[in-house]
C-alpha atoms as a PDB file:
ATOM      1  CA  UNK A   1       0.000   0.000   0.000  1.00  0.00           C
ATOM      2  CA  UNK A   2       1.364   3.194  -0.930  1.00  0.00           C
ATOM      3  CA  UNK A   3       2.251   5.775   1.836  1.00  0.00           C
ATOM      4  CA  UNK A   4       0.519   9.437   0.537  1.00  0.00           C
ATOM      5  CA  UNK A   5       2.549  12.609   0.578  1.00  0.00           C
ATOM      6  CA  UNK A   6       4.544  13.180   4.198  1.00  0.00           C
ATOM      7  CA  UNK A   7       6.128  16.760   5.777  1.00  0.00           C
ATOM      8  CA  UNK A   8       8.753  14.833   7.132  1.00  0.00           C
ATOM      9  CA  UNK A   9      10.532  11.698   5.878  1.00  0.00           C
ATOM     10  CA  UNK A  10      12.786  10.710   7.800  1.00  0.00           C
ATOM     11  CA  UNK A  11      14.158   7.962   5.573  1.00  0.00           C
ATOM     12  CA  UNK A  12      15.103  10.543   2.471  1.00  0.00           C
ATOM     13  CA  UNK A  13      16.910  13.360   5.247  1.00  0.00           C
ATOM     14  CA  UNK A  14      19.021  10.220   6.551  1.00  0.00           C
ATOM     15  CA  UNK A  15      19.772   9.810   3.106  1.00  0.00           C
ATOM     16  CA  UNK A  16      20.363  13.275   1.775  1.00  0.00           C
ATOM     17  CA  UNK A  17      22.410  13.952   5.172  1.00  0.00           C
ATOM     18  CA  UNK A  18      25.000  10.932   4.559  1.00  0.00           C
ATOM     19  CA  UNK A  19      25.891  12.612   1.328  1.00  0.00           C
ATOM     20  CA  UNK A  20      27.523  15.339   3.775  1.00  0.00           C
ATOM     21  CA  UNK A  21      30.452  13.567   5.069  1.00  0.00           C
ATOM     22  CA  UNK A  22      32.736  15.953   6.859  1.00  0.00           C
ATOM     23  CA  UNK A  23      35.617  15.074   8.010  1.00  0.00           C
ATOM     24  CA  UNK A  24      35.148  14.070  11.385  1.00  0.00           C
ATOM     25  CA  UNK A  25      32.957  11.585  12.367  1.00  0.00           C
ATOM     26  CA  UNK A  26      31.137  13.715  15.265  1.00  0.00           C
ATOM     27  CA  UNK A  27      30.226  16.198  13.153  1.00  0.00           C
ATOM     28  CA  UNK A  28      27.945  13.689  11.467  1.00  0.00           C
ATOM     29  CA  UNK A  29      26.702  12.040  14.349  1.00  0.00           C
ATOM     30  CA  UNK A  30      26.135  15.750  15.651  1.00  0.00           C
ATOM     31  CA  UNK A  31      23.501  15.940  13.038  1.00  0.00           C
ATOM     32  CA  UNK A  32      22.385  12.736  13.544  1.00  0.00           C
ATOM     33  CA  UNK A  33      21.898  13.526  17.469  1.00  0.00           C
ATOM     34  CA  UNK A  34      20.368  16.930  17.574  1.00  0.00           C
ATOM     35  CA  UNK A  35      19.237  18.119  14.039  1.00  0.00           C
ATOM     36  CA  UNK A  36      17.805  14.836  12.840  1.00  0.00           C
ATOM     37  CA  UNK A  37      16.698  13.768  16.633  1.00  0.00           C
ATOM     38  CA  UNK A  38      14.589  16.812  16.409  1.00  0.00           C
ATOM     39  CA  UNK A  39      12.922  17.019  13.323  1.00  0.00           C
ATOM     40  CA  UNK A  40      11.769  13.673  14.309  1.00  0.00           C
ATOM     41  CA  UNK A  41      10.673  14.561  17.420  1.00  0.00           C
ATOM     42  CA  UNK A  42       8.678  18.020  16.878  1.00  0.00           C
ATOM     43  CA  UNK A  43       7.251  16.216  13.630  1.00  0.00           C
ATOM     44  CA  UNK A  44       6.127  13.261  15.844  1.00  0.00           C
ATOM     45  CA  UNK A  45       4.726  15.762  18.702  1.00  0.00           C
ATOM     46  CA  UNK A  46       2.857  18.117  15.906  1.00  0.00           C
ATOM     47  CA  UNK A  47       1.125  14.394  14.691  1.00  0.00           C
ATOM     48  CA  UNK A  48       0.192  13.235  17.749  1.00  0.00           C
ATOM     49  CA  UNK A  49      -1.120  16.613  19.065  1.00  0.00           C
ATOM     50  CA  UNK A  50      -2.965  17.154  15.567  1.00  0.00           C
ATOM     51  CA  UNK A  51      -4.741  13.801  16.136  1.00  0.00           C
ATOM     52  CA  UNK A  52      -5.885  14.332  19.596  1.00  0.00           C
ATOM     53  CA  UNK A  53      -6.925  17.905  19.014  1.00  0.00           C
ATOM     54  CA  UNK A  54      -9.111  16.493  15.880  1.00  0.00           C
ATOM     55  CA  UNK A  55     -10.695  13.503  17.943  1.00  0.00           C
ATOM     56  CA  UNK A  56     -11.494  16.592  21.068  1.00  0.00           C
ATOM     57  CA  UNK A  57     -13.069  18.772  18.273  1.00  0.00           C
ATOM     58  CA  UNK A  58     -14.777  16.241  16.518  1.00  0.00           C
ATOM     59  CA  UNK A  59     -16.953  14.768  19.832  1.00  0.00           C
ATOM     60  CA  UNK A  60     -17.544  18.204  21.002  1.00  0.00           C
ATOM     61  CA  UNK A  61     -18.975  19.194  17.333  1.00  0.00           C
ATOM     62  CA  UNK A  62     -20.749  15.987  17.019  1.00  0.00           C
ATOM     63  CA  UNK A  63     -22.022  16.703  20.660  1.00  0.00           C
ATOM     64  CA  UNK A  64     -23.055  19.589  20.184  1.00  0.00           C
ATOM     65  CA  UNK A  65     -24.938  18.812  17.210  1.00  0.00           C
ATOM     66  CA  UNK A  66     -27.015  15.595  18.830  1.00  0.00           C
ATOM     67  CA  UNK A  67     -27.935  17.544  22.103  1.00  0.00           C
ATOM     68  CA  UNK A  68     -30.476  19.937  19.960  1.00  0.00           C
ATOM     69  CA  UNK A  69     -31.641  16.967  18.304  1.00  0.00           C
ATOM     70  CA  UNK A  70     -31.694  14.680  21.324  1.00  0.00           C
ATOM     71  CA  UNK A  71     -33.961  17.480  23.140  1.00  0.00           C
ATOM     72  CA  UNK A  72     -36.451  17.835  20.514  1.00  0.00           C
ATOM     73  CA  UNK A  73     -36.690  13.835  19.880  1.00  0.00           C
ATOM     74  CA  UNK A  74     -37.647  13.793  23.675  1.00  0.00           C
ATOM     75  CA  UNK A  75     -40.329  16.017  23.180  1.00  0.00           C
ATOM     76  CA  UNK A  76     -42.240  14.129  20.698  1.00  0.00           C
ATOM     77  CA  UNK A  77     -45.539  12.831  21.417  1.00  0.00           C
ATOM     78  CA  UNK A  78     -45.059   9.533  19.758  1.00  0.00           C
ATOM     79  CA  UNK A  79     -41.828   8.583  21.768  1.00  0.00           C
ATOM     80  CA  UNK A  80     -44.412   8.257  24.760  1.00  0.00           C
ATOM     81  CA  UNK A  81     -42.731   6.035  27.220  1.00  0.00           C
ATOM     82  CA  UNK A  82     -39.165   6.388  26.055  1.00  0.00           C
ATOM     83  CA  UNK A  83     -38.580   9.874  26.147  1.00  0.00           C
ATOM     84  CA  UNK A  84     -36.458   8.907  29.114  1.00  0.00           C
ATOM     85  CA  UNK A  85     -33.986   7.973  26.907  1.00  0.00           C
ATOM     86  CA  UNK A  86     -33.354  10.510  24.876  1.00  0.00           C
ATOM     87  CA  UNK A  87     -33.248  12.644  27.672  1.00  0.00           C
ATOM     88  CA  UNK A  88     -30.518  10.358  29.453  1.00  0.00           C
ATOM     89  CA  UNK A  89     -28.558  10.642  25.495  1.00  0.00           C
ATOM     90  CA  UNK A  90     -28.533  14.446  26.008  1.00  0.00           C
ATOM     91  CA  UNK A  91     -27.389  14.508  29.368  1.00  0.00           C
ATOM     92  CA  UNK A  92     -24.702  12.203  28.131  1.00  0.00           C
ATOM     93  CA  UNK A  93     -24.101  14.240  24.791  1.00  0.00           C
ATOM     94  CA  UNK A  94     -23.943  17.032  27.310  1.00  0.00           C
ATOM     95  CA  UNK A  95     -21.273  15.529  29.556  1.00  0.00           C
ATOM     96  CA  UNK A  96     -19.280  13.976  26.498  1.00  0.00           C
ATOM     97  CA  UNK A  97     -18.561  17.950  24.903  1.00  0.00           C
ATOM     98  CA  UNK A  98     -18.312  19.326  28.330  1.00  0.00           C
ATOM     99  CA  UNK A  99     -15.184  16.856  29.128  1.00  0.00           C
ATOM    100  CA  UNK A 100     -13.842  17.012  25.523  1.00  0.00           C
ATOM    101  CA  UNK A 101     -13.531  20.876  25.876  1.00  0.00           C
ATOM    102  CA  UNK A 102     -12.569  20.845  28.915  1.00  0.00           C
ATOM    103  CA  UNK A 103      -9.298  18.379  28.127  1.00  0.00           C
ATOM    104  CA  UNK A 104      -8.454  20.439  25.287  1.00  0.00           C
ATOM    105  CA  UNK A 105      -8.560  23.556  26.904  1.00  0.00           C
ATOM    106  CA  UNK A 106      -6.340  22.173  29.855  1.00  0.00           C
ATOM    107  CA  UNK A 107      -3.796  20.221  27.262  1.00  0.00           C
ATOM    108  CA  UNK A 108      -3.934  23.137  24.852  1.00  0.00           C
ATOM    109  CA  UNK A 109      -3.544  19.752  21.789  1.00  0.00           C
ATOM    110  CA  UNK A 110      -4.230  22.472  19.064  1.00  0.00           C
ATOM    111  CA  UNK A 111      -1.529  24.999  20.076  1.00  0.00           C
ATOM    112  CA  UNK A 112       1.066  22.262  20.731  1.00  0.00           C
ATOM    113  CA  UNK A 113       0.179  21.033  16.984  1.00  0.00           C
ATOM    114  CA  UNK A 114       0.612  24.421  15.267  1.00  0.00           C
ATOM    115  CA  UNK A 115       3.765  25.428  17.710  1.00  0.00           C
ATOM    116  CA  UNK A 116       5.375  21.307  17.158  1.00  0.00           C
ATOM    117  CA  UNK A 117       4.459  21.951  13.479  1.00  0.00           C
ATOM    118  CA  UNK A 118       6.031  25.072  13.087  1.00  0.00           C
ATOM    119  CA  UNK A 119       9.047  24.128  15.022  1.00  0.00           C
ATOM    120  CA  UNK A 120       9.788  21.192  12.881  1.00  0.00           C
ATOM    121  CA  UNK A 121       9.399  23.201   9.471  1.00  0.00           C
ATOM    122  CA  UNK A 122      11.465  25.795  10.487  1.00  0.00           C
ATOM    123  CA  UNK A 123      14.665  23.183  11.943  1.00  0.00           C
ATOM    124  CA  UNK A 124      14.261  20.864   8.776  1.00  0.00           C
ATOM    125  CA  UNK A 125      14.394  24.279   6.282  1.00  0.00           C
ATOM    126  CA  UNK A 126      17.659  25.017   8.451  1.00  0.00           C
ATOM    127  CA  UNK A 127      18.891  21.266   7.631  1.00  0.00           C
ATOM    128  CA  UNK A 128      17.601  22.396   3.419  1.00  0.00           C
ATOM    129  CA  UNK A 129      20.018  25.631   3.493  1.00  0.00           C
ATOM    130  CA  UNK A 130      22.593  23.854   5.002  1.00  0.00           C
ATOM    131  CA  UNK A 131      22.384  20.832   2.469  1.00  0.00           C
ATOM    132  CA  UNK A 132      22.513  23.528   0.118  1.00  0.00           C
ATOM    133  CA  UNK A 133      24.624  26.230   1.581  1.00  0.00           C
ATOM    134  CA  UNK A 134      21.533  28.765   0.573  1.00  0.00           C
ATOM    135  CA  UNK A 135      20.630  31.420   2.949  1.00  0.00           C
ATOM    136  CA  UNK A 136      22.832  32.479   5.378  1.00  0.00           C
ATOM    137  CA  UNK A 137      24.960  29.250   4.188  1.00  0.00           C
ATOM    138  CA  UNK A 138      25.716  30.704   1.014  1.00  0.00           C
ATOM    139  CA  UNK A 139      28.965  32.438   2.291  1.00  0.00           C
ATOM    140  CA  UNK A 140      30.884  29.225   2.643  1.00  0.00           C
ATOM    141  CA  UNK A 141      31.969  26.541  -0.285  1.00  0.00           C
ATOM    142  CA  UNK A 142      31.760  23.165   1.913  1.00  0.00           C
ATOM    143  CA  UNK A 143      29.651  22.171   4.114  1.00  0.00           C
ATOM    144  CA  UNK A 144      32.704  21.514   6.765  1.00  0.00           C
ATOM    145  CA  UNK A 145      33.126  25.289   6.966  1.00  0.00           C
ATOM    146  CA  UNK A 146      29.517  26.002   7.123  1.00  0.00           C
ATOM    147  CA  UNK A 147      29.157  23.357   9.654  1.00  0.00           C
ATOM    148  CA  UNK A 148      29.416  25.554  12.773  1.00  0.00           C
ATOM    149  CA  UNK A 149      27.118  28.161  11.556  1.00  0.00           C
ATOM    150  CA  UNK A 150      24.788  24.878  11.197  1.00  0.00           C
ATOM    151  CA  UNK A 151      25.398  23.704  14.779  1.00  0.00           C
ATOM    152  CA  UNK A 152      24.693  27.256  15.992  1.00  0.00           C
ATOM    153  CA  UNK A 153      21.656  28.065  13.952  1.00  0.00           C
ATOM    154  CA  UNK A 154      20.453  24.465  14.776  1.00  0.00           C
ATOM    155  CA  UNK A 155      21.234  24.766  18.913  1.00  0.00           C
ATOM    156  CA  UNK A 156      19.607  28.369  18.458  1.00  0.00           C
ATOM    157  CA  UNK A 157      16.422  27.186  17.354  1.00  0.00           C
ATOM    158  CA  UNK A 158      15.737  24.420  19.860  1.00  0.00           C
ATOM    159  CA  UNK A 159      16.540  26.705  22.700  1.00  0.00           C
ATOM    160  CA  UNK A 160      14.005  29.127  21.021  1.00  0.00           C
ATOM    161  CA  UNK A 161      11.567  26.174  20.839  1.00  0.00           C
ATOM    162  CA  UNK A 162      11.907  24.896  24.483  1.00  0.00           C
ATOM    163  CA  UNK A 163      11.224  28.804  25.307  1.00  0.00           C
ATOM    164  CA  UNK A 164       8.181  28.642  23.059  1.00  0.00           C
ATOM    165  CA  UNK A 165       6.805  25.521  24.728  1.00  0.00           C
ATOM    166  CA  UNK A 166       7.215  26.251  27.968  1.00  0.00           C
ATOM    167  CA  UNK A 167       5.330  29.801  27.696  1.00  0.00           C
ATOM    168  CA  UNK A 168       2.422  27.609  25.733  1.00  0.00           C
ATOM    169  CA  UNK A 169       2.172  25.194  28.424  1.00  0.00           C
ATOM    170  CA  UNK A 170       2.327  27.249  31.302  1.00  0.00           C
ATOM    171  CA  UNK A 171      -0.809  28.744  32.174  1.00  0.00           C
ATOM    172  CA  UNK A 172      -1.437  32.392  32.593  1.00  0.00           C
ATOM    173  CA  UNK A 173      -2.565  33.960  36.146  1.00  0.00           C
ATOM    174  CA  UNK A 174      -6.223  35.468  35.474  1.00  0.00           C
ATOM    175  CA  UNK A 175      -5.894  39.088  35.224  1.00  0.00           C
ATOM    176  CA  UNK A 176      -7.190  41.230  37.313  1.00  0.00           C
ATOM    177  CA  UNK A 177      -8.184  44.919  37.138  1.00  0.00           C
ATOM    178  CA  UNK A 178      -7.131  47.138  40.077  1.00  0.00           C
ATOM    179  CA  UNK A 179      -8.846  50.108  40.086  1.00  0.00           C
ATOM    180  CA  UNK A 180      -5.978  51.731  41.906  1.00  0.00           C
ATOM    181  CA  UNK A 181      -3.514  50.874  39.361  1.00  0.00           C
ATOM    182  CA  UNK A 182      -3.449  54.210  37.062  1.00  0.00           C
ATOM    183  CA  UNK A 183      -1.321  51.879  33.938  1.00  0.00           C
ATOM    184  CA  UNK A 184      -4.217  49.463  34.031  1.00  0.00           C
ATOM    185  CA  UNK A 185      -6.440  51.255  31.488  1.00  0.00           C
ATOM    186  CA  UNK A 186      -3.644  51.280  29.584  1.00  0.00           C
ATOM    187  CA  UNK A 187      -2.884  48.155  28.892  1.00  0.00           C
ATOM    188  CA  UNK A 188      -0.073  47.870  30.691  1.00  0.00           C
ATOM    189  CA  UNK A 189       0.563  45.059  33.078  1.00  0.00           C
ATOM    190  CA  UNK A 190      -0.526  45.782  36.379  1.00  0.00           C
ATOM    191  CA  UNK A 191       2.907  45.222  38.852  1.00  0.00           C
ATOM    192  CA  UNK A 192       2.767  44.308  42.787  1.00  0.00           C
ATOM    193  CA  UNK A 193       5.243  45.361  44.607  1.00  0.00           C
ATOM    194  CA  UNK A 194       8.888  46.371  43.524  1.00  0.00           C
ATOM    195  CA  UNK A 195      10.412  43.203  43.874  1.00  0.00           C
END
């Protein structure tokens, strides 16, 4: 069965990476470790995020949808006798959107997609320029002298990711507005103390 189209192949950047073969072994195994490690790993955490996210959405949509429908059913003279359970469907319909939004709004799936997506676009277009020595690559004529650039750029961007993630996941204090705070209108962040 044939695989459709795929962001990230991991199969074809092993390949196109072994035709860089610098001159010491580390090097290679560097990009083995940490550029290859990670485009692996933020394309596998954007997947499995995307998936979860869909599967939340879908069951509160689908909810959503049935609980009208479920509530009007109940109503209907004919049911008679079973309008009891269509009444026990909603409640459950009710319950079933009311957890699923709840989980997604505490795991946050759909901002860890787009922010594990984005990360693993932008580190596998740094592995592209470097392949090529394009962009800021284009200075050097082998890819052993633009290697430390690489290994910069590279370490740069999963820093900047790890920063990224842990702002996404960490959750924001409610805001408050102080009446006695003249910068509040403002839109200025409200500061206690000088500490």
């Amino acid at each position: 069965m044939k695989r459709g189209p795929q962001l990230v192949d991991l199969e074809e950047l092993k390949t196109l990476m072994t035709g860089v073969q610098l001159s010491d072994v580390k090097l290679n195994e560097y990009i083995n470790a940490r550029w290859l490690k990670y485009v692996e790993w933020w394309d596998s955490r954007s997947r499995q995020a995307k998936w979860k996210y869909l599967g939340l959405r879908s069951a509160v949509v689908i909810g959503g949808a049935l609980i009208p429908a479920l509530v009007g059913l109940r109503e209907l003279p004919q049911i008679g006798k079973y309008a009891w359970i269509f009444a026990v469907a909603s409640i459950a319909a009710s319950l079933v959107v009311a957890i699923c939004t709840g989980l997604e709004s505490l795991f946050g799936f759909g901002d860890i997609w787009r922010e594990k997506r984005m990360a693993a676009e932008l580190i596998k277009s740094e592995g592209f320029s470097f392949l090529q020595l394009t962009g800021g690559y284009a200075q050097f004529r082998t890819h052993e002298e633009a290697h430390k650039l690489f290994a910069q750029n590279v370490e740069d961007l999963i820093r900047h990711e790890i920063k990224d993630y842990i702002l996404a996941v960490t959750p924001r204090p409610p805001t408050s507005k102080d009446s006695n705070d003249s910068l509040s209108g403002l839109g200025a962040p409200a500061t206690k103390g000088t500490g």
